[in-house]
PDB file of N, CA and C in Angstrom:
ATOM      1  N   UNK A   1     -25.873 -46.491 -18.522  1.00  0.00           N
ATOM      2  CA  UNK A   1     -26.149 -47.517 -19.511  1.00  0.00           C
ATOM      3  C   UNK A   1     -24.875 -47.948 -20.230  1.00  0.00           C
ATOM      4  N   UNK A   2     -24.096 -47.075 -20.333  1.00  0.00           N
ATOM      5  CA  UNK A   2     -22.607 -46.789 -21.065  1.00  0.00           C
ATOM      6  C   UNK A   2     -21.649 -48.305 -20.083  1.00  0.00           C
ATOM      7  N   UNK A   3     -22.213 -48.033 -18.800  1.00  0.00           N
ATOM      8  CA  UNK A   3     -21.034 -49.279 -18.424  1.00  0.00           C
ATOM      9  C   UNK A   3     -22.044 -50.408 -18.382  1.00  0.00           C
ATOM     10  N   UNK A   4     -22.990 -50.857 -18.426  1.00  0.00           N
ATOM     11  CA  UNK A   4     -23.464 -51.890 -18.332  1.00  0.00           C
ATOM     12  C   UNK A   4     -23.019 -53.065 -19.465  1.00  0.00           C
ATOM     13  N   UNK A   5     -23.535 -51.949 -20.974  1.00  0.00           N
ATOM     14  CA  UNK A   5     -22.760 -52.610 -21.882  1.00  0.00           C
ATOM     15  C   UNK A   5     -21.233 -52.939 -21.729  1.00  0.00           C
ATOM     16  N   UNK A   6     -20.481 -51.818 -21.535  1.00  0.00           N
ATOM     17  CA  UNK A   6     -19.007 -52.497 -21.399  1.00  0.00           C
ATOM     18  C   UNK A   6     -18.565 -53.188 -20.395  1.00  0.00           C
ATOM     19  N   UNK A   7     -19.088 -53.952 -19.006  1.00  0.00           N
ATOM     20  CA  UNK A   7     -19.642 -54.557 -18.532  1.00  0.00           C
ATOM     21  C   UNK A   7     -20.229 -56.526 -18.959  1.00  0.00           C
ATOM     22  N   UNK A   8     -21.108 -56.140 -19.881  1.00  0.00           N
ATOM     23  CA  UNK A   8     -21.020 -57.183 -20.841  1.00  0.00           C
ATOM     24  C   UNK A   8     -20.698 -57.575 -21.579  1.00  0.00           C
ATOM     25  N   UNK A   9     -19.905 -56.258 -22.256  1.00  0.00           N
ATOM     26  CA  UNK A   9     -18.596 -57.029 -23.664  1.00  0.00           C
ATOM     27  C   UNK A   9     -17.516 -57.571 -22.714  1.00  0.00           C
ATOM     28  N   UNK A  10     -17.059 -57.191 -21.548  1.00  0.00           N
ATOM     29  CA  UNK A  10     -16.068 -57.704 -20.865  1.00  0.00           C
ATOM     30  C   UNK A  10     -16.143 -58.819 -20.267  1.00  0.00           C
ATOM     31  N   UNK A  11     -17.366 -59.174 -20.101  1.00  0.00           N
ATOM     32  CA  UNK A  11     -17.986 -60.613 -19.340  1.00  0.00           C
ATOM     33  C   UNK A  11     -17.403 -61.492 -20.886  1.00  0.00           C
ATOM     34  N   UNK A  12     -18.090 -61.306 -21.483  1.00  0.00           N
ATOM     35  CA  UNK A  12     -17.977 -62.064 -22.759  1.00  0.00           C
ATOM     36  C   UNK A  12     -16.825 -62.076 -23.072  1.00  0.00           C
ATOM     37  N   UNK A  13     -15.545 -61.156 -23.392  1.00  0.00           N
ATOM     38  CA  UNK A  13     -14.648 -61.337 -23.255  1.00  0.00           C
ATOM     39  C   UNK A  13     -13.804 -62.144 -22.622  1.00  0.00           C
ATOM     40  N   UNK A  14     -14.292 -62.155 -20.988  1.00  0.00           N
ATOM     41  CA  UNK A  14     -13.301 -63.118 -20.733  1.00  0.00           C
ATOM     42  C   UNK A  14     -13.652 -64.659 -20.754  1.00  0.00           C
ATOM     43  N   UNK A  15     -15.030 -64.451 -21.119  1.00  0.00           N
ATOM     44  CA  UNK A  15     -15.837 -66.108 -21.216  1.00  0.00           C
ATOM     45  C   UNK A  15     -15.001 -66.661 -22.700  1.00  0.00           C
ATOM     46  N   UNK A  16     -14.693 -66.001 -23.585  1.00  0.00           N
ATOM     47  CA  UNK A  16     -13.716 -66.088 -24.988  1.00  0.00           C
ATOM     48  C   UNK A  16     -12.312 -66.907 -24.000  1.00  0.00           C
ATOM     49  N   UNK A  17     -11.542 -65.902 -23.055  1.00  0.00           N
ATOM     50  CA  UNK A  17     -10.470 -66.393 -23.055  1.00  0.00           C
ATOM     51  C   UNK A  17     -10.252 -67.681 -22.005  1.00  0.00           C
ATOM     52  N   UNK A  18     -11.579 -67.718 -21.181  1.00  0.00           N
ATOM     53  CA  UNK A  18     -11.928 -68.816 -20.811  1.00  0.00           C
ATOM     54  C   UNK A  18     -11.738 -70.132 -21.486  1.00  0.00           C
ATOM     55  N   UNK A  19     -12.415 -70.086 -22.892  1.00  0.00           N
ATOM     56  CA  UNK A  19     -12.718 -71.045 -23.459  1.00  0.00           C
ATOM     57  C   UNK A  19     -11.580 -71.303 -24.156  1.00  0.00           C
ATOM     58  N   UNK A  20     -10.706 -70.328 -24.400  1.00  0.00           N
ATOM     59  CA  UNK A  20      -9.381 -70.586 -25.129  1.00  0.00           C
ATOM     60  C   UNK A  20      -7.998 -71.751 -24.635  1.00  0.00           C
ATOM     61  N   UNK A  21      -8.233 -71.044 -23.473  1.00  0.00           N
ATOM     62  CA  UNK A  21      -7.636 -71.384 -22.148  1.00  0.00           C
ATOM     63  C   UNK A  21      -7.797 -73.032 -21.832  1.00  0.00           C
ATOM     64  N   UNK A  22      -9.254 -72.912 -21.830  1.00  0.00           N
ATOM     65  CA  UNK A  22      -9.889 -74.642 -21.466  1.00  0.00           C
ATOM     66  C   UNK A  22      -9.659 -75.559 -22.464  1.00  0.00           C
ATOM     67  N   UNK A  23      -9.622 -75.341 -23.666  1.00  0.00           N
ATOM     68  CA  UNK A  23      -8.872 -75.520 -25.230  1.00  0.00           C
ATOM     69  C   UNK A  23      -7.963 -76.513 -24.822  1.00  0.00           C
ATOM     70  N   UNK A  24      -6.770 -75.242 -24.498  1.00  0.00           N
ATOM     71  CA  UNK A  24      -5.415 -75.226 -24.643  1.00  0.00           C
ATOM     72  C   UNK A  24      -4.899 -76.303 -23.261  1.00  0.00           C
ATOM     73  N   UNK A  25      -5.051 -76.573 -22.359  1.00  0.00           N
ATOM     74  CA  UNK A  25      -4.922 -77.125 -21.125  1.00  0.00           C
ATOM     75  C   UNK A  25      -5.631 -78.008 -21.921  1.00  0.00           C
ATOM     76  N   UNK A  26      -6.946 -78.362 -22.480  1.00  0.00           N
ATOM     77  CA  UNK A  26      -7.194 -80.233 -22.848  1.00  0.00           C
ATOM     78  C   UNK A  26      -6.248 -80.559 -23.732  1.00  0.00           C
ATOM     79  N   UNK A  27      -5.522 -79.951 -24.830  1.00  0.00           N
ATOM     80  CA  UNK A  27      -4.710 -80.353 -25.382  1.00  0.00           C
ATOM     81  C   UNK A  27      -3.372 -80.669 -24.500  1.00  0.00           C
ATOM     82  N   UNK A  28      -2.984 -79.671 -23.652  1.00  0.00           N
ATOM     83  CA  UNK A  28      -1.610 -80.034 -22.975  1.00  0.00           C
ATOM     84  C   UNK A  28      -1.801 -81.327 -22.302  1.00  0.00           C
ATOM     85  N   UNK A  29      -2.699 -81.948 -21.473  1.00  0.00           N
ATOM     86  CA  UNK A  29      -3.310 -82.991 -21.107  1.00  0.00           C
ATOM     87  C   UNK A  29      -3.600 -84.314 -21.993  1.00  0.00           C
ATOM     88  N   UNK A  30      -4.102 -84.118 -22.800  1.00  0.00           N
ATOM     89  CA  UNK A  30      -3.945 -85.232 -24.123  1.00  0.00           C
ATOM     90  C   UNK A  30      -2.512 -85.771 -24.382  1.00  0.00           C
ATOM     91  N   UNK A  31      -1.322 -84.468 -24.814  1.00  0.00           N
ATOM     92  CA  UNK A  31      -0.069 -85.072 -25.118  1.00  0.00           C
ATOM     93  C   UNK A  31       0.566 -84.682 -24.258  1.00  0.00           C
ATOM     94  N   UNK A  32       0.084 -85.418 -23.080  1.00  0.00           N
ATOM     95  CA  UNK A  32       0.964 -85.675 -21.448  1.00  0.00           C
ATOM     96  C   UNK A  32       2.221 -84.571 -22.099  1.00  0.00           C
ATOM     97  N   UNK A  33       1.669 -83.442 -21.903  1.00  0.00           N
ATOM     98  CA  UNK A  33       2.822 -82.143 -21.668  1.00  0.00           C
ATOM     99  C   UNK A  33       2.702 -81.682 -20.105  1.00  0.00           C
ATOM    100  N   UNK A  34       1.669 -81.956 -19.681  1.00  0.00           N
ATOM    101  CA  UNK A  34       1.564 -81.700 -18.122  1.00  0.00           C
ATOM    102  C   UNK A  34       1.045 -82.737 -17.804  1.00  0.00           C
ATOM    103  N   UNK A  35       1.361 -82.856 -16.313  1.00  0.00           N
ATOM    104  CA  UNK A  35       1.049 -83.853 -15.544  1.00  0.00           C
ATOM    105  C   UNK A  35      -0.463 -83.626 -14.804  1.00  0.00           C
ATOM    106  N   UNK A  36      -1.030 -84.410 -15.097  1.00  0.00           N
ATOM    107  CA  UNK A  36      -3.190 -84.213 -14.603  1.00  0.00           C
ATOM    108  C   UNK A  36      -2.888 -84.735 -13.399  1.00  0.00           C
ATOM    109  N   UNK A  37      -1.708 -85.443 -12.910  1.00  0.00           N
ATOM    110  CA  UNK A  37      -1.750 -86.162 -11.151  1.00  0.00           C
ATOM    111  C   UNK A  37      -1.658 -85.497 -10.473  1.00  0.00           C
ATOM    112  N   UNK A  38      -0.672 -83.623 -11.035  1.00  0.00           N
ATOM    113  CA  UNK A  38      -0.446 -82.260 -10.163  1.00  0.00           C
ATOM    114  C   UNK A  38      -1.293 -82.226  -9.457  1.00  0.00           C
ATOM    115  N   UNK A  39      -1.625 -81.637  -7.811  1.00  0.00           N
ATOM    116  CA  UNK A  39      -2.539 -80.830  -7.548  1.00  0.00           C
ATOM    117  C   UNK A  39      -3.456 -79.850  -8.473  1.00  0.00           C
ATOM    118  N   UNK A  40      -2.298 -78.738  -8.392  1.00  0.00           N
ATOM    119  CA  UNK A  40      -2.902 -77.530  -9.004  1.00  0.00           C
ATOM    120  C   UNK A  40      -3.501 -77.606 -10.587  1.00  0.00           C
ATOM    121  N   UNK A  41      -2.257 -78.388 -11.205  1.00  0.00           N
ATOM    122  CA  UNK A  41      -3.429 -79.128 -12.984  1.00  0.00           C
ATOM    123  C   UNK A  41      -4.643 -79.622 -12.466  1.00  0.00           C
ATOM    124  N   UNK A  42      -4.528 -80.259 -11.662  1.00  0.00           N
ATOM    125  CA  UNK A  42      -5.903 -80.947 -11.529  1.00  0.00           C
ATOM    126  C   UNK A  42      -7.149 -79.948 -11.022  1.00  0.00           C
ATOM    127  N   UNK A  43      -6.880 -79.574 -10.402  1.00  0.00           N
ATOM    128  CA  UNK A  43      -7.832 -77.766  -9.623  1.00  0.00           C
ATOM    129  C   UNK A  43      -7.661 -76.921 -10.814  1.00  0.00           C
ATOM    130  N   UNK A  44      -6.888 -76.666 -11.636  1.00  0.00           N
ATOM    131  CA  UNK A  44      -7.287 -75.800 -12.443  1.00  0.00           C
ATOM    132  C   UNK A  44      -7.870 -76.740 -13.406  1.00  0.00           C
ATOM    133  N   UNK A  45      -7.841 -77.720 -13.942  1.00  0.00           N
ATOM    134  CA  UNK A  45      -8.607 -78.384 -14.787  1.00  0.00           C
ATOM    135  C   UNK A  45     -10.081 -78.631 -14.531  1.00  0.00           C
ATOM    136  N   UNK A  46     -10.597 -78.761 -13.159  1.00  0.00           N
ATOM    137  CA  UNK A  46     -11.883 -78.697 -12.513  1.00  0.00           C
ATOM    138  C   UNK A  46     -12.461 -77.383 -12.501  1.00  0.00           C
ATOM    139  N   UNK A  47     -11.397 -76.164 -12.412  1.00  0.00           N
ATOM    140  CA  UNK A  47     -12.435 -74.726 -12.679  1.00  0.00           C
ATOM    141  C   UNK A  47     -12.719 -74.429 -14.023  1.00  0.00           C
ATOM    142  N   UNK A  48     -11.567 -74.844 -14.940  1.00  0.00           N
ATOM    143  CA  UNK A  48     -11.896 -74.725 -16.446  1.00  0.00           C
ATOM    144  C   UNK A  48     -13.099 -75.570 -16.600  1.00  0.00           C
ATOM    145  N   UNK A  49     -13.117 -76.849 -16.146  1.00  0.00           N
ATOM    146  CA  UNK A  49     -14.205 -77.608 -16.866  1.00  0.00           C
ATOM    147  C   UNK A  49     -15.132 -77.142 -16.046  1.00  0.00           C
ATOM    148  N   UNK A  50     -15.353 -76.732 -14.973  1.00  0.00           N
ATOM    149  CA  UNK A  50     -17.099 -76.207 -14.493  1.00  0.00           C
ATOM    150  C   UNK A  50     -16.913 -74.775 -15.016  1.00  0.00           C
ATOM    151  N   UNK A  51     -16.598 -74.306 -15.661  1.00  0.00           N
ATOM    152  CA  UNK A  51     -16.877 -72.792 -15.722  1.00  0.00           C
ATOM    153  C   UNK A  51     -17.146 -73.047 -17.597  1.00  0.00           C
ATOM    154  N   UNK A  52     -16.573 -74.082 -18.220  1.00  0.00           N
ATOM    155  CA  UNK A  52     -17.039 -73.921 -19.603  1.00  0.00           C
ATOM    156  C   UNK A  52     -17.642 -75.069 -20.209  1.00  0.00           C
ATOM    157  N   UNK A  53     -17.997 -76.489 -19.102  1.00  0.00           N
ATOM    158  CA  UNK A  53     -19.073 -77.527 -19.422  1.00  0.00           C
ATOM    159  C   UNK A  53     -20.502 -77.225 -19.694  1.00  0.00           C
ATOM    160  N   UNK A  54     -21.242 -76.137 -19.348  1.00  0.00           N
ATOM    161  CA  UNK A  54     -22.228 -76.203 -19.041  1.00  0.00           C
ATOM    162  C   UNK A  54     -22.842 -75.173 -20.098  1.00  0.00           C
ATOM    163  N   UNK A  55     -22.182 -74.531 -20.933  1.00  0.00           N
ATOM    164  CA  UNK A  55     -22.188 -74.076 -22.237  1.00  0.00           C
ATOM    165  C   UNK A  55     -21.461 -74.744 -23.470  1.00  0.00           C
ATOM    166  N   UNK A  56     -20.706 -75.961 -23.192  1.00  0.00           N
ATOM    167  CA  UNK A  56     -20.212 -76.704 -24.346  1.00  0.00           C
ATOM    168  C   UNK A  56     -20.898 -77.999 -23.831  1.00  0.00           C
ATOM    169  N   UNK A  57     -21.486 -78.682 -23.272  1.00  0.00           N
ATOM    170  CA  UNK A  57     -21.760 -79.654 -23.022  1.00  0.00           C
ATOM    171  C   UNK A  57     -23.535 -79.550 -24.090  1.00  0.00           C
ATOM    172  N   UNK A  58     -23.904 -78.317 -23.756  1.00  0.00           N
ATOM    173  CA  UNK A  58     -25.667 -77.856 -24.373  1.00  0.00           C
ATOM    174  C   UNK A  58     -25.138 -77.969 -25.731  1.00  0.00           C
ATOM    175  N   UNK A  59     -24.245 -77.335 -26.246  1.00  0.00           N
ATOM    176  CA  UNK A  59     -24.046 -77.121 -27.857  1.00  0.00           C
ATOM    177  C   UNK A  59     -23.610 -78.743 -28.386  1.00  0.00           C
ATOM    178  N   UNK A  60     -22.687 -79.697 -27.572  1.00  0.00           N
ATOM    179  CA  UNK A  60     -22.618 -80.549 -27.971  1.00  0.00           C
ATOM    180  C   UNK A  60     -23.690 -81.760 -28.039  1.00  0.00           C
ATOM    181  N   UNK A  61     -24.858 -81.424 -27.585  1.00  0.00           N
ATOM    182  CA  UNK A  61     -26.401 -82.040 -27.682  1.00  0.00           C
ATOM    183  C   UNK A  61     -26.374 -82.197 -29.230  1.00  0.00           C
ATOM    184  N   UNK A  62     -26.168 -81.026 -29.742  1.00  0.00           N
ATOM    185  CA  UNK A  62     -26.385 -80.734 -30.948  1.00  0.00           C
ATOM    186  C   UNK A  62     -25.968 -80.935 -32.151  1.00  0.00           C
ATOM    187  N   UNK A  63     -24.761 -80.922 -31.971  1.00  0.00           N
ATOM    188  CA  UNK A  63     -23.373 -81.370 -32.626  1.00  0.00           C
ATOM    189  C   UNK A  63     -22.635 -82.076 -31.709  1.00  0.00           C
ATOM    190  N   UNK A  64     -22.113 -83.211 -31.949  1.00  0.00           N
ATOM    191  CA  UNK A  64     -21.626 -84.350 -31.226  1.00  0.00           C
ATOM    192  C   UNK A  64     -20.045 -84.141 -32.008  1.00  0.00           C
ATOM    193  N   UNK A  65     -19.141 -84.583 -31.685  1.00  0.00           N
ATOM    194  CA  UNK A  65     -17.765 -84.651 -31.889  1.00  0.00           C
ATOM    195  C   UNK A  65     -17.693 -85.319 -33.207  1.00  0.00           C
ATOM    196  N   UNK A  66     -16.818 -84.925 -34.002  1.00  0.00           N
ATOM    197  CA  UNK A  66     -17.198 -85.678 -35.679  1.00  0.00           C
ATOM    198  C   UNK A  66     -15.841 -86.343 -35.998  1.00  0.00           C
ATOM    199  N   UNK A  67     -15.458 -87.458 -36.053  1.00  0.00           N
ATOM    200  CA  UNK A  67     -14.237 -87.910 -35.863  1.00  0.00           C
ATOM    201  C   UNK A  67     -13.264 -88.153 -34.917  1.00  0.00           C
ATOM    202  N   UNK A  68     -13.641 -87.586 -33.605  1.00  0.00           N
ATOM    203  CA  UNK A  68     -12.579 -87.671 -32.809  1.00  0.00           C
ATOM    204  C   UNK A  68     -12.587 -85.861 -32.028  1.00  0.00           C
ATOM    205  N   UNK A  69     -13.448 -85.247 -32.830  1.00  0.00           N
ATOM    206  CA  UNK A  69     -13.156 -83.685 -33.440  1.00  0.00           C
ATOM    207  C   UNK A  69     -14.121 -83.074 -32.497  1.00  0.00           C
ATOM    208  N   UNK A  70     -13.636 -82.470 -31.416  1.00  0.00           N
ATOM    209  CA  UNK A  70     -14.955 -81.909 -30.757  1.00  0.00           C
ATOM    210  C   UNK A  70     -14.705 -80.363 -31.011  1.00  0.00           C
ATOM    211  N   UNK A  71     -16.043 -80.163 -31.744  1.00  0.00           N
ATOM    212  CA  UNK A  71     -16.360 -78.025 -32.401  1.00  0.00           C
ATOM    213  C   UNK A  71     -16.590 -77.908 -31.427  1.00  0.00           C
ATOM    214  N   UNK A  72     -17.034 -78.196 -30.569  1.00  0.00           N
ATOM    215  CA  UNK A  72     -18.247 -77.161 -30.204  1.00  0.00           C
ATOM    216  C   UNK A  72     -17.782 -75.625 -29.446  1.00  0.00           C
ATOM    217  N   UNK A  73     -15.964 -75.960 -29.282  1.00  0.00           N
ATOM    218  CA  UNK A  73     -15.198 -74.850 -28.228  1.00  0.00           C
ATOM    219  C   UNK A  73     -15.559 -73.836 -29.393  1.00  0.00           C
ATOM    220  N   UNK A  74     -14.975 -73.856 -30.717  1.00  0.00           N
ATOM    221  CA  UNK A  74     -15.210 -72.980 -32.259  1.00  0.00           C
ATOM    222  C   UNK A  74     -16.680 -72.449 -31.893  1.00  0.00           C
ATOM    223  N   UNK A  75     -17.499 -73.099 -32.069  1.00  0.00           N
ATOM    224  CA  UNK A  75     -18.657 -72.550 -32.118  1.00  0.00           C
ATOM    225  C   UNK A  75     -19.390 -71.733 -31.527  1.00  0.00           C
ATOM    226  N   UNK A  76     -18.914 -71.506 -29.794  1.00  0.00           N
ATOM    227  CA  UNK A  76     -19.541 -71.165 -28.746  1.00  0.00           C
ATOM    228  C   UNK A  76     -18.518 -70.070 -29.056  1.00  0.00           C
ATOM    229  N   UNK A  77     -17.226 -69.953 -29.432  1.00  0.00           N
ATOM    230  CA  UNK A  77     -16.236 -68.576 -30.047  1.00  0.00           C
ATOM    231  C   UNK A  77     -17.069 -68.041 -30.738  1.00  0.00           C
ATOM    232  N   UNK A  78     -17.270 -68.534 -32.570  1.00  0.00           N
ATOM    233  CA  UNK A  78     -17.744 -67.913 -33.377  1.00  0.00           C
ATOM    234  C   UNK A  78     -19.404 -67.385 -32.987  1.00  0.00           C
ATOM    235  N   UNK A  79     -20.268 -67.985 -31.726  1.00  0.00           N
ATOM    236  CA  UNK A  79     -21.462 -67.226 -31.086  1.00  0.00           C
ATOM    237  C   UNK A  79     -21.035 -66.730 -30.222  1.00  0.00           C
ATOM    238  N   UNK A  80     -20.373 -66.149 -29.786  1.00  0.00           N
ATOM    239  CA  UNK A  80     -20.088 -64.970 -28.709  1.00  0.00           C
ATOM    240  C   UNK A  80     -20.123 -63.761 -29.627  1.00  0.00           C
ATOM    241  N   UNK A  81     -18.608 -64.236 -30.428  1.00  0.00           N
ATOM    242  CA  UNK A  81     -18.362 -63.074 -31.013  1.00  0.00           C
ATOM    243  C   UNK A  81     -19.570 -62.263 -32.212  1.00  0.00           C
ATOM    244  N   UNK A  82     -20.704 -63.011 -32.615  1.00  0.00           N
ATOM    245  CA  UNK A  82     -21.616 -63.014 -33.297  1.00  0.00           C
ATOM    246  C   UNK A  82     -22.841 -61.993 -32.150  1.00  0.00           C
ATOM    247  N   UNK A  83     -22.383 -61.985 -30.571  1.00  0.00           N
ATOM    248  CA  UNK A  83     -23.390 -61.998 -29.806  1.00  0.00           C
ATOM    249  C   UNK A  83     -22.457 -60.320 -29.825  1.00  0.00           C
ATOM    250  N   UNK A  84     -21.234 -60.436 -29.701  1.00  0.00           N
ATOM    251  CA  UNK A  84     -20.699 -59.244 -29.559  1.00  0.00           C
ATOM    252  C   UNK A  84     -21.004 -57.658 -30.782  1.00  0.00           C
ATOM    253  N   UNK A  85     -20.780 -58.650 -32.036  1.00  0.00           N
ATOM    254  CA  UNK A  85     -21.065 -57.651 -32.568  1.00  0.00           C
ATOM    255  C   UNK A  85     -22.443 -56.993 -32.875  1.00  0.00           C
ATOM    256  N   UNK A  86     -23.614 -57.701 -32.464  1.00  0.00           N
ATOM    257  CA  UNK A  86     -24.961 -57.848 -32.495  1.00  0.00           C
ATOM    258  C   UNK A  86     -25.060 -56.551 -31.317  1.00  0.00           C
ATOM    259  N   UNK A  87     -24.410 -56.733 -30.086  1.00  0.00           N
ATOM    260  CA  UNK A  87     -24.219 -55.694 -29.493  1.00  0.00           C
ATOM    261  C   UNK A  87     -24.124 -54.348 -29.742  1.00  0.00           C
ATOM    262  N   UNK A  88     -22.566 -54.456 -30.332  1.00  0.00           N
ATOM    263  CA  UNK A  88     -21.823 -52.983 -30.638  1.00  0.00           C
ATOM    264  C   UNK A  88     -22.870 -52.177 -31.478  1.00  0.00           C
ATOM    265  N   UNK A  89     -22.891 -53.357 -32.799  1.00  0.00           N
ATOM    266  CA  UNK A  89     -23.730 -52.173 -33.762  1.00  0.00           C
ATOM    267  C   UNK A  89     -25.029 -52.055 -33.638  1.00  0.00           C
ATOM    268  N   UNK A  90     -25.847 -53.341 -33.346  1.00  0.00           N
ATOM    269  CA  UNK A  90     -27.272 -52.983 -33.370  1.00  0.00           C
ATOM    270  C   UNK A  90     -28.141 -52.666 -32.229  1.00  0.00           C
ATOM    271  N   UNK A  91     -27.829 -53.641 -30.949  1.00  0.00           N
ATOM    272  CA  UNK A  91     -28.544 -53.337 -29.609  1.00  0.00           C
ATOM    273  C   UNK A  91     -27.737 -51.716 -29.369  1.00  0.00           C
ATOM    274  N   UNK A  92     -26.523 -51.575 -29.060  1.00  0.00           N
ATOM    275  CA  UNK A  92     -26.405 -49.845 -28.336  1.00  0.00           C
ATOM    276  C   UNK A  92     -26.674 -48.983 -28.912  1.00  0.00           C
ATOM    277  N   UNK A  93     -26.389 -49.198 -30.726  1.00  0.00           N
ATOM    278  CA  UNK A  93     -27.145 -48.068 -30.864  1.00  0.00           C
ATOM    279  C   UNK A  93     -28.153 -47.467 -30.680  1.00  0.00           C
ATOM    280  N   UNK A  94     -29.410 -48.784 -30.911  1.00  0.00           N
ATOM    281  CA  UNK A  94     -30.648 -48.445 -30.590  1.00  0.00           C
ATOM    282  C   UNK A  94     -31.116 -47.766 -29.481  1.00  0.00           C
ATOM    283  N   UNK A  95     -30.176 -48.430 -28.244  1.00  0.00           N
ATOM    284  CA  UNK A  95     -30.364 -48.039 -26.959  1.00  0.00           C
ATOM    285  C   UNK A  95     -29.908 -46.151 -26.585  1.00  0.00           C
ATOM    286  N   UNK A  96     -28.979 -46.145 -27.867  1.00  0.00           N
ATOM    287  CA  UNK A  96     -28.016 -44.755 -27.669  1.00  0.00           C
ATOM    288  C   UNK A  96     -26.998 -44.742 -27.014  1.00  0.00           C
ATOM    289  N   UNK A  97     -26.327 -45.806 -26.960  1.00  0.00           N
ATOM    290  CA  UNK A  97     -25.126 -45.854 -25.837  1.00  0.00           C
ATOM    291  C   UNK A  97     -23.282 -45.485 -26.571  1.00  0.00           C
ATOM    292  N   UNK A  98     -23.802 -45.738 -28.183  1.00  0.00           N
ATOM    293  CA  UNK A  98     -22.701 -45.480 -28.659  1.00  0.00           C
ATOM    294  C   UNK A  98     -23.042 -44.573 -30.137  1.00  0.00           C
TER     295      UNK A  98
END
């Protein structure tokens, strides 16, 4: 049971640096710091965006971009990490895993 959970803090984990990542590359892209005509920008810009559209695209149903300003990368952070600690302290203990 012990690795399942750590298992899923690590999934979540890297779904965090996923999203950091996918962030950081739309910004480099915005102020033409990289070139989007690259091959490989462009392939890695297509795995970032299918691997973190389909959880920011649902939240932005909800909340739409406010100025120019799209949360929703913040938000799907600040609910992970909300999902994480919901984990640590309340689901394993219960379970007995920690």
């Amino acid at each position: 049971m012990n690795a399942l959970f750590y298992l899923i803090l690590t999934v979540i984990n890297l779904y965090q640096v996923v999203l950091v990542a996918a962030v950081i590359f739309s910004w480099l892209i915005a102020f033409n710091v990289i070139n989007s005509h690259n091959q490989f920008v462009a392939m890695l810009g297509t795995v970032l965006e299918r691997l973190t559209e389909p959880v920011l695209g649902r939240v932005r149903t909800v909340i739409p971009p406010i100025g120019g300003l799209d949360l929703s990368p913040v938000i799907v952070l600040i609910a992970l990490q909300v999902l994480k600690v919901l984990i640590v302290r309340d689901i394993a203990p219960a379970v007995g895993v920690y």
